[in-house]
Protein backbone atom coordinates (compact mmCIF):
# COMPACT_ATOMS: atom_id res chain seq x y z
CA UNK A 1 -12.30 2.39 4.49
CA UNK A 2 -11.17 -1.12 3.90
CA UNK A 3 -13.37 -3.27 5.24
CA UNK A 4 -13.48 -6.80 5.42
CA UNK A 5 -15.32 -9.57 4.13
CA UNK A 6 -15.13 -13.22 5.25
CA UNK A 7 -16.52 -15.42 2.40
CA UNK A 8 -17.07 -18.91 5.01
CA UNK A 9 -17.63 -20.99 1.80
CA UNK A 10 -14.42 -19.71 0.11
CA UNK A 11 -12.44 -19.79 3.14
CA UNK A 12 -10.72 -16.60 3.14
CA UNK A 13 -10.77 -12.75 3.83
CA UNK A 14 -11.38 -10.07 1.04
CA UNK A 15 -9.70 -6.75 2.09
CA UNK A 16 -11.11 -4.09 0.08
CA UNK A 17 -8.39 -1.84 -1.10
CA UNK A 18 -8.67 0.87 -3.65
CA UNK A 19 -10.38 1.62 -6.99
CA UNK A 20 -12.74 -1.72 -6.28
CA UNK A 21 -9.84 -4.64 -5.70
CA UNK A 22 -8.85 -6.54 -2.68
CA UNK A 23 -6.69 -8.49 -1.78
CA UNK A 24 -7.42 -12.01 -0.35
CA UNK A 25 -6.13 -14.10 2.64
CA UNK A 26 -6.84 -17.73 1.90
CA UNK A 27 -7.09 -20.12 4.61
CA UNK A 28 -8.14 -23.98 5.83
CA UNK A 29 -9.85 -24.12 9.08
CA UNK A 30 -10.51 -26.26 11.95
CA UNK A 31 -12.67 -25.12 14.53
CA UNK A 32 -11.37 -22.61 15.67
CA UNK A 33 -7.40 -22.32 14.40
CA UNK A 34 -6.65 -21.00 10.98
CA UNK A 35 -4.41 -21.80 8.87
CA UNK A 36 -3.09 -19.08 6.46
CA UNK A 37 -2.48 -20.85 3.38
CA UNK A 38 -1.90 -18.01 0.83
CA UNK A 39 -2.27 -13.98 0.57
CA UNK A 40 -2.87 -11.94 -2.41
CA UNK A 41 -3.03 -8.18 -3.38
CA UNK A 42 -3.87 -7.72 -7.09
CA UNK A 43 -0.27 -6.90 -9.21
CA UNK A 44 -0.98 -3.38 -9.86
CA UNK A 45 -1.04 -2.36 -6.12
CA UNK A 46 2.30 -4.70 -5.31
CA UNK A 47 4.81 -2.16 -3.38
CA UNK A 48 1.93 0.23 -2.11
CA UNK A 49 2.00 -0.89 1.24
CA UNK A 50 -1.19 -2.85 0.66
CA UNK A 51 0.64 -6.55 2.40
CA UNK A 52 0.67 -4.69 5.71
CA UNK A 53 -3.49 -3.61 5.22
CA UNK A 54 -4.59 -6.97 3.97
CA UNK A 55 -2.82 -8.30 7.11
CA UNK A 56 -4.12 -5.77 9.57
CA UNK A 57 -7.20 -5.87 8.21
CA UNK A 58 -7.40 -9.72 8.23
CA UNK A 59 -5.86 -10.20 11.48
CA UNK A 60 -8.37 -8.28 13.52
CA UNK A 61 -11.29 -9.86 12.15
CA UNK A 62 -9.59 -13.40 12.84
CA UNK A 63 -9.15 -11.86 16.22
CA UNK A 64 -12.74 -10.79 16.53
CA UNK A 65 -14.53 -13.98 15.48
CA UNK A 66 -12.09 -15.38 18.04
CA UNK A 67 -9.80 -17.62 15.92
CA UNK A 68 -5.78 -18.99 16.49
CA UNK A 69 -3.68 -19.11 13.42
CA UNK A 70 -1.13 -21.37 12.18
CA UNK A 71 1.10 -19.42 9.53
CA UNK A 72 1.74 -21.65 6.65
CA UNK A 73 2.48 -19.20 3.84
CA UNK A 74 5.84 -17.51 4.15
CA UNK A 75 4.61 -14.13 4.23
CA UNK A 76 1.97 -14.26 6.95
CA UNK A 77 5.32 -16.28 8.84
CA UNK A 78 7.16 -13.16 7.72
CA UNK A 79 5.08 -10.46 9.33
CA UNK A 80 3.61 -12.01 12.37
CA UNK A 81 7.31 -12.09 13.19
CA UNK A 82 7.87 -8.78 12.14
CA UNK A 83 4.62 -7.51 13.90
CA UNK A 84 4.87 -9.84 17.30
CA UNK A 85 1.20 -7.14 18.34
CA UNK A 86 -0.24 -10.31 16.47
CA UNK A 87 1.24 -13.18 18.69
CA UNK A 88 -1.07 -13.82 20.65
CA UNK A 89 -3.26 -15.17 17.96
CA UNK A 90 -0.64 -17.98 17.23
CA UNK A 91 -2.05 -21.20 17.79
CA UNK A 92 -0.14 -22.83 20.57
């Protein structure tokens, strides 16, 4: 249902959400740490619930292609704390 796109060139994650937007995890990376530099889900589906998706969504693939992250932008900081499942992506 909402899969997951990683665009390499624009370094970040499209979550597809519903009715044909996504929301967008923007990143820098070096080798193999991440670091989450902004987040995005379009204005009209702000409140939905769609910040916890785009994050699921996005942290698993990080997780599969076998990546560390560094949260930079306050509200990937914000719910890997709130969601500590995720910690063990944190780059040490």
């Amino acid at each position: 249902m909402h899969n997951v796109t990683h665009d390499i060139d624009g370094e970040c994650f499209l979550v597809d959400l519903e009715q044909g937007m996504h929301a967008t995890v923007k990143y820098k990376r070096d080798n193999s740490v991440i670091t989450i530099t902004s987040t995005r889900v379009p204005d009209e589906l702000q409140g939905k619930g769609y910040g916890k998706v785009m994050m699921e969504k996005a942290l698993a693939e990080i997780e599969r292609l076998e990546f560390t992250v560094i949260p930079e932008c306050s509200y990937v900081v914000h719910y890997m704390n709130e969601h500590t499942q995720w910690s063990h992506l944190l780059s040490k």
